[in-house]
Structures are given as structure tokens and as C-alpha cells.
C-alpha atoms as a PDB file:
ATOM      1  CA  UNK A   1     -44.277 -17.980  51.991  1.00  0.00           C
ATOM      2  CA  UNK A   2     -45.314 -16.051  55.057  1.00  0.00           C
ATOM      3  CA  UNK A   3     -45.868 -16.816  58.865  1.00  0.00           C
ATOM      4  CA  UNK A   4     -49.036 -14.919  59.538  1.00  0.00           C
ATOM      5  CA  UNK A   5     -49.482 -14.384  62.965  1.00  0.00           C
ATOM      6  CA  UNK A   6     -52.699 -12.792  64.628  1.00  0.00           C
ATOM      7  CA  UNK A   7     -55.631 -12.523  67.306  1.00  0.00           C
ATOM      8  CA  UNK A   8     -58.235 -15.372  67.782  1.00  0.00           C
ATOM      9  CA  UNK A   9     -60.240 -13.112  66.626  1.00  0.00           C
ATOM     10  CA  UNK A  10     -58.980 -12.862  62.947  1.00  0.00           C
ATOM     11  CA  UNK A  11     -58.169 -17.162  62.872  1.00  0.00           C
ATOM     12  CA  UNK A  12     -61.045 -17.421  60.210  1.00  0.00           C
ATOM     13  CA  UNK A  13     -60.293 -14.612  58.466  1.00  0.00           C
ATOM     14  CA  UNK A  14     -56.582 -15.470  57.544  1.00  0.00           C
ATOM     15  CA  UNK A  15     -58.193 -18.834  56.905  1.00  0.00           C
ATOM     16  CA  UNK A  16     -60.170 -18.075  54.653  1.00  0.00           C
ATOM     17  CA  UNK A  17     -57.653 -15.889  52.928  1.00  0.00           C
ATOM     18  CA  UNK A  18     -54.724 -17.299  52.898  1.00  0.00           C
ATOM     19  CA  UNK A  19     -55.193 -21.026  53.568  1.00  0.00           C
ATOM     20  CA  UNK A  20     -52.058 -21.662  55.772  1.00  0.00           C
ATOM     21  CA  UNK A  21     -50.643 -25.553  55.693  1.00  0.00           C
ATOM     22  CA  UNK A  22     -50.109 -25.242  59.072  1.00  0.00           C
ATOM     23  CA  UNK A  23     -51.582 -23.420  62.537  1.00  0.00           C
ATOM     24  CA  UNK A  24     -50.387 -22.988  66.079  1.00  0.00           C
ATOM     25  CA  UNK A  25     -52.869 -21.535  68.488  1.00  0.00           C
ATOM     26  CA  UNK A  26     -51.532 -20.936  71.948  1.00  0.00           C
ATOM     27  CA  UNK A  27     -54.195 -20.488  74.204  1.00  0.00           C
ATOM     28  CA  UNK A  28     -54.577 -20.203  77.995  1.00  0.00           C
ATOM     29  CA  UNK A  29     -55.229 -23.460  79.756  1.00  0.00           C
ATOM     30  CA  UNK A  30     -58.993 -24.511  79.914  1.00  0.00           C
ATOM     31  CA  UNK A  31     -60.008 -22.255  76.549  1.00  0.00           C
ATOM     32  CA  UNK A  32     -61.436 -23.237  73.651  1.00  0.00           C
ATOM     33  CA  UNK A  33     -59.421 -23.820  70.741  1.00  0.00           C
ATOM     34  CA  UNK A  34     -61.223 -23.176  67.440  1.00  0.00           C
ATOM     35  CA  UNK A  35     -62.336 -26.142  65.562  1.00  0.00           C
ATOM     36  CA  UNK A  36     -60.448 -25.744  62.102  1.00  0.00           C
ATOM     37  CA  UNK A  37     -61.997 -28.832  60.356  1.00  0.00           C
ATOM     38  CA  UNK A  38     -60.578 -32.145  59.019  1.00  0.00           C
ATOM     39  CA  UNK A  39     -58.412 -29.934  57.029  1.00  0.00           C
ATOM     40  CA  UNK A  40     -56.111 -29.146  59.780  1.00  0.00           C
ATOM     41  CA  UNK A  41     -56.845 -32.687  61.465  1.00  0.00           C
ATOM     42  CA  UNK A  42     -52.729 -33.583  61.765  1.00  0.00           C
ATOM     43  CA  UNK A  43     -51.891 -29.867  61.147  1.00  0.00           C
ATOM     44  CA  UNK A  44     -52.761 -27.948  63.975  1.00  0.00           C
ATOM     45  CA  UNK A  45     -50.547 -27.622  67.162  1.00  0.00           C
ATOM     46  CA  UNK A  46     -52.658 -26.589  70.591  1.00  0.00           C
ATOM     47  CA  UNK A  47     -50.638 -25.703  73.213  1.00  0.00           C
ATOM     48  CA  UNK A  48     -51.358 -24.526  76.694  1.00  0.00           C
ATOM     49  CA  UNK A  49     -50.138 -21.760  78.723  1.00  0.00           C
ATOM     50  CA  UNK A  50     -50.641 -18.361  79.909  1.00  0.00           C
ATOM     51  CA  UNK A  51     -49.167 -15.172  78.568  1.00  0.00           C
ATOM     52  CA  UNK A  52     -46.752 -14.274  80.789  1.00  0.00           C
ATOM     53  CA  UNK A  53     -43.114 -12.939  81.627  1.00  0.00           C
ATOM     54  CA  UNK A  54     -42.935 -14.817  85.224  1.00  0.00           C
ATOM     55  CA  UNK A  55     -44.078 -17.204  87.587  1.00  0.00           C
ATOM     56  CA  UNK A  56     -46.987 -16.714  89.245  1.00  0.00           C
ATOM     57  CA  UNK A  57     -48.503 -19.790  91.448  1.00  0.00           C
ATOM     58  CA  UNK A  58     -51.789 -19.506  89.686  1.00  0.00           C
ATOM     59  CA  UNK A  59     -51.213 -19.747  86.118  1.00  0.00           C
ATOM     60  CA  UNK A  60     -48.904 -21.712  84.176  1.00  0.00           C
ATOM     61  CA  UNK A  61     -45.933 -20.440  81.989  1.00  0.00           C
ATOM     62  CA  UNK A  62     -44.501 -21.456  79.420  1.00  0.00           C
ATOM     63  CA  UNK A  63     -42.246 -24.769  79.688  1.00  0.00           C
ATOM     64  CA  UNK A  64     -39.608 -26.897  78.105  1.00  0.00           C
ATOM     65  CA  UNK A  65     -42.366 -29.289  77.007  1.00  0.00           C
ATOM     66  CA  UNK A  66     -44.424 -26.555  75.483  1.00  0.00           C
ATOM     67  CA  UNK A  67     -41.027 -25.439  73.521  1.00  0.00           C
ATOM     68  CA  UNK A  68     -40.274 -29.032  72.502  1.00  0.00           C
ATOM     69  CA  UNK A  69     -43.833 -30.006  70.981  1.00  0.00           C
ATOM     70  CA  UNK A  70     -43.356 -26.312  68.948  1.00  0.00           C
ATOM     71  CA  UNK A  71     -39.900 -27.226  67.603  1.00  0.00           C
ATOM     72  CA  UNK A  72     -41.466 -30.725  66.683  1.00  0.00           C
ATOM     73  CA  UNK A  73     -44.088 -29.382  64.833  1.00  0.00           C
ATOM     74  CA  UNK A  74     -42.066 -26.924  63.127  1.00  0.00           C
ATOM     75  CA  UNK A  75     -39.560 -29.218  61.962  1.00  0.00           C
ATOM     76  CA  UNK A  76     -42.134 -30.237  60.190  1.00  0.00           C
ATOM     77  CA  UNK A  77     -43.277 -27.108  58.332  1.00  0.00           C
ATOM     78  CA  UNK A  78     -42.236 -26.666  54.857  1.00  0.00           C
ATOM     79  CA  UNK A  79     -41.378 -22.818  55.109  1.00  0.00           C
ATOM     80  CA  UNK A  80     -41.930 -22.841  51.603  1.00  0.00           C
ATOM     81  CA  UNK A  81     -46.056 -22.906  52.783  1.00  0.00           C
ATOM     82  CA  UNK A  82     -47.713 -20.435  55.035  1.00  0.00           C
ATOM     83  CA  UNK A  83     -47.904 -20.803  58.403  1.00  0.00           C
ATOM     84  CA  UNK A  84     -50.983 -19.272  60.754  1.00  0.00           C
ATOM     85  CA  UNK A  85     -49.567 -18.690  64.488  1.00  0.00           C
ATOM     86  CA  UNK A  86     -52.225 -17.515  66.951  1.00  0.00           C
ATOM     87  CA  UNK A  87     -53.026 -16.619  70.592  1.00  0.00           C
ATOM     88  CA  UNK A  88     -55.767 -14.736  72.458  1.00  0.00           C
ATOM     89  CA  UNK A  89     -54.621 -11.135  71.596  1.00  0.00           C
ATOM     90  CA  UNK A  90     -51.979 -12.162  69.019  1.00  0.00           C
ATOM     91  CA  UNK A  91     -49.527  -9.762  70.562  1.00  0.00           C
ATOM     92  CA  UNK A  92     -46.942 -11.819  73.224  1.00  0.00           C
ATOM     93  CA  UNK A  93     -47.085 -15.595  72.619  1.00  0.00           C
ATOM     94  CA  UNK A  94     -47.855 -15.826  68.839  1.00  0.00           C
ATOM     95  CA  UNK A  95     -45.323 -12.887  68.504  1.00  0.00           C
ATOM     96  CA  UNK A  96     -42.726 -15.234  70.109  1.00  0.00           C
ATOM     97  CA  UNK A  97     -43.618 -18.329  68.263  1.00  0.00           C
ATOM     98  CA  UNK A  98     -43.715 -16.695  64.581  1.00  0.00           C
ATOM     99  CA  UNK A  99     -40.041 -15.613  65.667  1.00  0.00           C
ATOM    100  CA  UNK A 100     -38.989 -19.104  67.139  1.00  0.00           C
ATOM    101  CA  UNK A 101     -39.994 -20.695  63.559  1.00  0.00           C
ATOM    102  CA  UNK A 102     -38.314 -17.987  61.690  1.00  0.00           C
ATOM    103  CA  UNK A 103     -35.244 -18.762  63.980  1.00  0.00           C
ATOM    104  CA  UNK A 104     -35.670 -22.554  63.418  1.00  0.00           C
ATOM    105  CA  UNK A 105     -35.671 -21.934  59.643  1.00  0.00           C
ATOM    106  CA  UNK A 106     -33.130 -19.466  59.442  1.00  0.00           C
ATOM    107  CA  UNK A 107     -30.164 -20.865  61.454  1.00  0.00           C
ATOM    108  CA  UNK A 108     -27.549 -19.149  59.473  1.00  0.00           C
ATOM    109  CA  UNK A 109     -29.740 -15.690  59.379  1.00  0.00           C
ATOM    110  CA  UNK A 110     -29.118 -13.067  62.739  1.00  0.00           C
ATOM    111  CA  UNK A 111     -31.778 -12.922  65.335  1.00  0.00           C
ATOM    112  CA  UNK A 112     -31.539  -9.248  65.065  1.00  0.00           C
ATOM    113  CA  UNK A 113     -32.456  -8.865  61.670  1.00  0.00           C
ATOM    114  CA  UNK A 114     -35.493 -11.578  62.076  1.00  0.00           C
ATOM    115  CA  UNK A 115     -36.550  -9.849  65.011  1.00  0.00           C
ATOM    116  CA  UNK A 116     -36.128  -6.216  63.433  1.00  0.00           C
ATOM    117  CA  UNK A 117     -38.531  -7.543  60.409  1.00  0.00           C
ATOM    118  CA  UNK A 118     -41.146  -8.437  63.025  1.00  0.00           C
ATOM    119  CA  UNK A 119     -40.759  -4.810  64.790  1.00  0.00           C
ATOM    120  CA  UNK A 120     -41.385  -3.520  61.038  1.00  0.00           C
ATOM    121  CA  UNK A 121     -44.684  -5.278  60.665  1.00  0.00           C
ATOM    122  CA  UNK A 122     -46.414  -4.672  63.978  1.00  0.00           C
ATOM    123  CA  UNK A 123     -44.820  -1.971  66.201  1.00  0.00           C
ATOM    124  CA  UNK A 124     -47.293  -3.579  68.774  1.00  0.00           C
ATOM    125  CA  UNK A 125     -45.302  -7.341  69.319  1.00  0.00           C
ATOM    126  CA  UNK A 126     -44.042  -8.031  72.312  1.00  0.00           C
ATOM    127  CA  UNK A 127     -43.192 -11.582  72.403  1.00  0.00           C
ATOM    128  CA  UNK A 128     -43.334 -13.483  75.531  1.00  0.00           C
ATOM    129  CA  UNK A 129     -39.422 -13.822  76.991  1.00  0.00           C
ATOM    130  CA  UNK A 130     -40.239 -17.099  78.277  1.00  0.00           C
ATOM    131  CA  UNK A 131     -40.916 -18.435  75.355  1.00  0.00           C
ATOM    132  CA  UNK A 132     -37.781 -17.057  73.681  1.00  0.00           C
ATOM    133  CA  UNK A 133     -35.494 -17.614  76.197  1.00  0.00           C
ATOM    134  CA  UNK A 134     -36.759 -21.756  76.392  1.00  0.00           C
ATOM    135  CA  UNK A 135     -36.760 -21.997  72.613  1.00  0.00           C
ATOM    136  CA  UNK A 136     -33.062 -19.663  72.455  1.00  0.00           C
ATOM    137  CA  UNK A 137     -31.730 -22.548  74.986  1.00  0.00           C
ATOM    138  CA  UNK A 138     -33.129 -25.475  73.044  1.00  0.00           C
ATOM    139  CA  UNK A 139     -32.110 -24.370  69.702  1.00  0.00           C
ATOM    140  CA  UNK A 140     -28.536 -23.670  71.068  1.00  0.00           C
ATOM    141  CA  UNK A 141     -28.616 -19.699  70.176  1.00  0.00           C
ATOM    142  CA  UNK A 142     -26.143 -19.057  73.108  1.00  0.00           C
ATOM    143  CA  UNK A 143     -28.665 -15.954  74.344  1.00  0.00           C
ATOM    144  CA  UNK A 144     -28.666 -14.061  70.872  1.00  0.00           C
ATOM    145  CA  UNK A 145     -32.513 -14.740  70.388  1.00  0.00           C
ATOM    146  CA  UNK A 146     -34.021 -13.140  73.713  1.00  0.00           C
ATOM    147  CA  UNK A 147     -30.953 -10.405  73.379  1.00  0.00           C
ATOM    148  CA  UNK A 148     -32.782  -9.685  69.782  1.00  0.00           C
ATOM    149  CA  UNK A 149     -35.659  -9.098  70.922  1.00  0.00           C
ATOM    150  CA  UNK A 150     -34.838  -7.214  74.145  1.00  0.00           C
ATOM    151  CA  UNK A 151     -32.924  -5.019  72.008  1.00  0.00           C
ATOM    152  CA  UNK A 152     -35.448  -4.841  69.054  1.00  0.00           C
ATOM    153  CA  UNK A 153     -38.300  -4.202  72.177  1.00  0.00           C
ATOM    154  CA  UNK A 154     -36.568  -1.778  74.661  1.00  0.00           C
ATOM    155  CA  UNK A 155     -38.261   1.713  76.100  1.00  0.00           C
ATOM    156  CA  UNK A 156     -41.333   0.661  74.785  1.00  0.00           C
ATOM    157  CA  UNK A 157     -44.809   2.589  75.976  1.00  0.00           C
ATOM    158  CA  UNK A 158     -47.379   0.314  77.318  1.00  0.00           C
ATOM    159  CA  UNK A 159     -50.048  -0.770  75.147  1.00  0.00           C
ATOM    160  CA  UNK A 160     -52.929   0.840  74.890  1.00  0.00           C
ATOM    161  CA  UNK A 161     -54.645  -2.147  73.237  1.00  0.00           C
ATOM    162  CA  UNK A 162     -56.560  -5.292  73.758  1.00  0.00           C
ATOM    163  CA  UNK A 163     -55.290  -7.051  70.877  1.00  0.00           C
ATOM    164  CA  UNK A 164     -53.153  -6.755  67.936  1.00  0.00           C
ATOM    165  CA  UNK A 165     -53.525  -6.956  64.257  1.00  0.00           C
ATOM    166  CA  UNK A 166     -52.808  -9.427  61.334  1.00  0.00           C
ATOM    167  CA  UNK A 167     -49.495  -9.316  60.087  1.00  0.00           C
ATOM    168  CA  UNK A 168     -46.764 -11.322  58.198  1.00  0.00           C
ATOM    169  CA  UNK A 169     -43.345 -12.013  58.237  1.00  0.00           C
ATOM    170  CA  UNK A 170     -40.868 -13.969  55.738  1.00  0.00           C
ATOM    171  CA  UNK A 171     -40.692 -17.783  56.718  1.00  0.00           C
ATOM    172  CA  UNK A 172     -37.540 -17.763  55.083  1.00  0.00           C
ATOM    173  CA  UNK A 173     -34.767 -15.049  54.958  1.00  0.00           C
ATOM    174  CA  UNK A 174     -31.723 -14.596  52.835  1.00  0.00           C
ATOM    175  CA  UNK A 175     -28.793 -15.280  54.805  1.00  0.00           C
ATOM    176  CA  UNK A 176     -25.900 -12.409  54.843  1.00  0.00           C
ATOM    177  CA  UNK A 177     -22.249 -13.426  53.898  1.00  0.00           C
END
């Protein structure tokens, strides 16, 4: 099954549609998360933390804590069900997180190709480093996540957009002998 990943703005749409088991929404601190129903009562991670690549005294990055709650929660995901990961714009920290889980599931699978199936979907991602680098660290990776998708992501133009679209990935990938 898929991870969808996408902007706030399309959470009840892929809802609707395709009735994840699971959602992430990763939201800045002090934002409203949407309300997803008894449904998602035990299945619905809400983390806090703002979208960006580093420190600045006045908002709050991404943290060990935020990475270990996600690795909890993904551990577990049946990546035989979809999965619905979602931020604000759906372009830097749900772009990170669908390619954490993938990671997570896929330990014997490169980062390159996981990250390369992501570029393939949305030419738009570019997932928060922080994130990567935290989740890379705790999931022992040795650097070859955030080097996946720095390679996957380099000489890119700035975006011209305020948020990204809906798009899917493979929760689970074959691995290559």
C-alpha cells in the first residue's frame, strides 16, 4: 500500500479517498490539527515543529524527541495499509517523514533509490534535512539517508509555490540483490 503524503489542505480529501490506517500531521507549534474523528482516535501522530533547515531562536526545529515519537509510531504501521503523512504545505516536513517510514520499512532497500521514487512523484519535495539527518542518526544509516536526498535534491530552482500536491509513494520496496 502507499504512503500518501500532502498539504493540510487536501487531509480530507485523501481521507475520504483512500481511508489511510494511519496519519501523521506535522504542524507548527500552536496550530490546529484537524480533528479526524474517533476513527483515528489511537491512530493519529501530532507532532510539533516548524519547517525549517536551522536554528533560529524563535521557532522550534525539529528534535530527537520529535524523531523518536515518529519511529514509535511507525513501528507500528503495517506497511501493508496506507499511510496519510501531512504538514502545512506538504512539501518539507511530510516530504521527510514519508521518506523516514519508507527507510524504516525498507532497511535492506538503498536510500537513493527510495529517495529517487519520491523525486519521481513530486519534483516539488524538499524534505526538511533536520528531520533526515535526526531520523538517519537514530535509525543507524551511517549518513546515507540525508546524502540521498542531498543528492536526489541538488541545483534545485526555488519554488515558486505555496504548497504542494498529493502524491504517493510505495510503503514497501523490493530489495536489490
Amino acid at each position: 500500500m502507499p504512503i500518501h503524503v500532502c498539504p493540510l489542505s487536501k487531509v480530507s480529501e485523501i481521507l475520504e479517498r483512500h481511508k489511510p490506517s494511519r496519519v501523521v500531521s506535522l504542524l507548527d507549534p500552536g496550530s490546529p490539527f484537524p480533528d479526524l474523528g474517533e476513527t483515528y482516535l489511537d491512530k493519529h501522530l501530532r507532532l510539533e515543529f516548524h519547517d525549517i533547515h536551522l536554528p533560529f531562536l524563535t521557532h522550534v526545529a525539529p528534535g530527537p524527541v520529535h524523531v523518536d515519537r515518529l519511529l514509535s509510531f511507525i513501528s507500528g504501521w503495517n506497511p501493508e495499509e496506507s499511510l496519510l503523512i501531512h504538514c502545512r504545505a506538504g512539501i518539507g516536513r511530510s516530504t521527510a517523514t514519508a521518506f523516514i517510514a519508507a527507510c524504516f520499512h525498507n532497511p535492506r532497500v538503498d536510500e537513493r533509490e527510495i529517495a529517487l521514487a519520491m523525486r519521481r512523484a513530486a519534483a516539488f519535495v524538499r524534505p526538511n534535512e533536520i528531520l533526515v539527518r535526526l531520523a538517519d542518526d537514530s535509525l543507524s544509516r551511517k549518513g546515507r539517508m540525508l546524502a540521498a536526498i542531498r543528492d536526489t535534491g541538488r541545483n534545485l530552482p526555488p519554488l515558486q509555490i505555496a504548497e504542494g500536491e498529493a502524491f504517493e509513494i510505495p510503503s514497501v520496496f523490493p530489495p536489490r540483490s
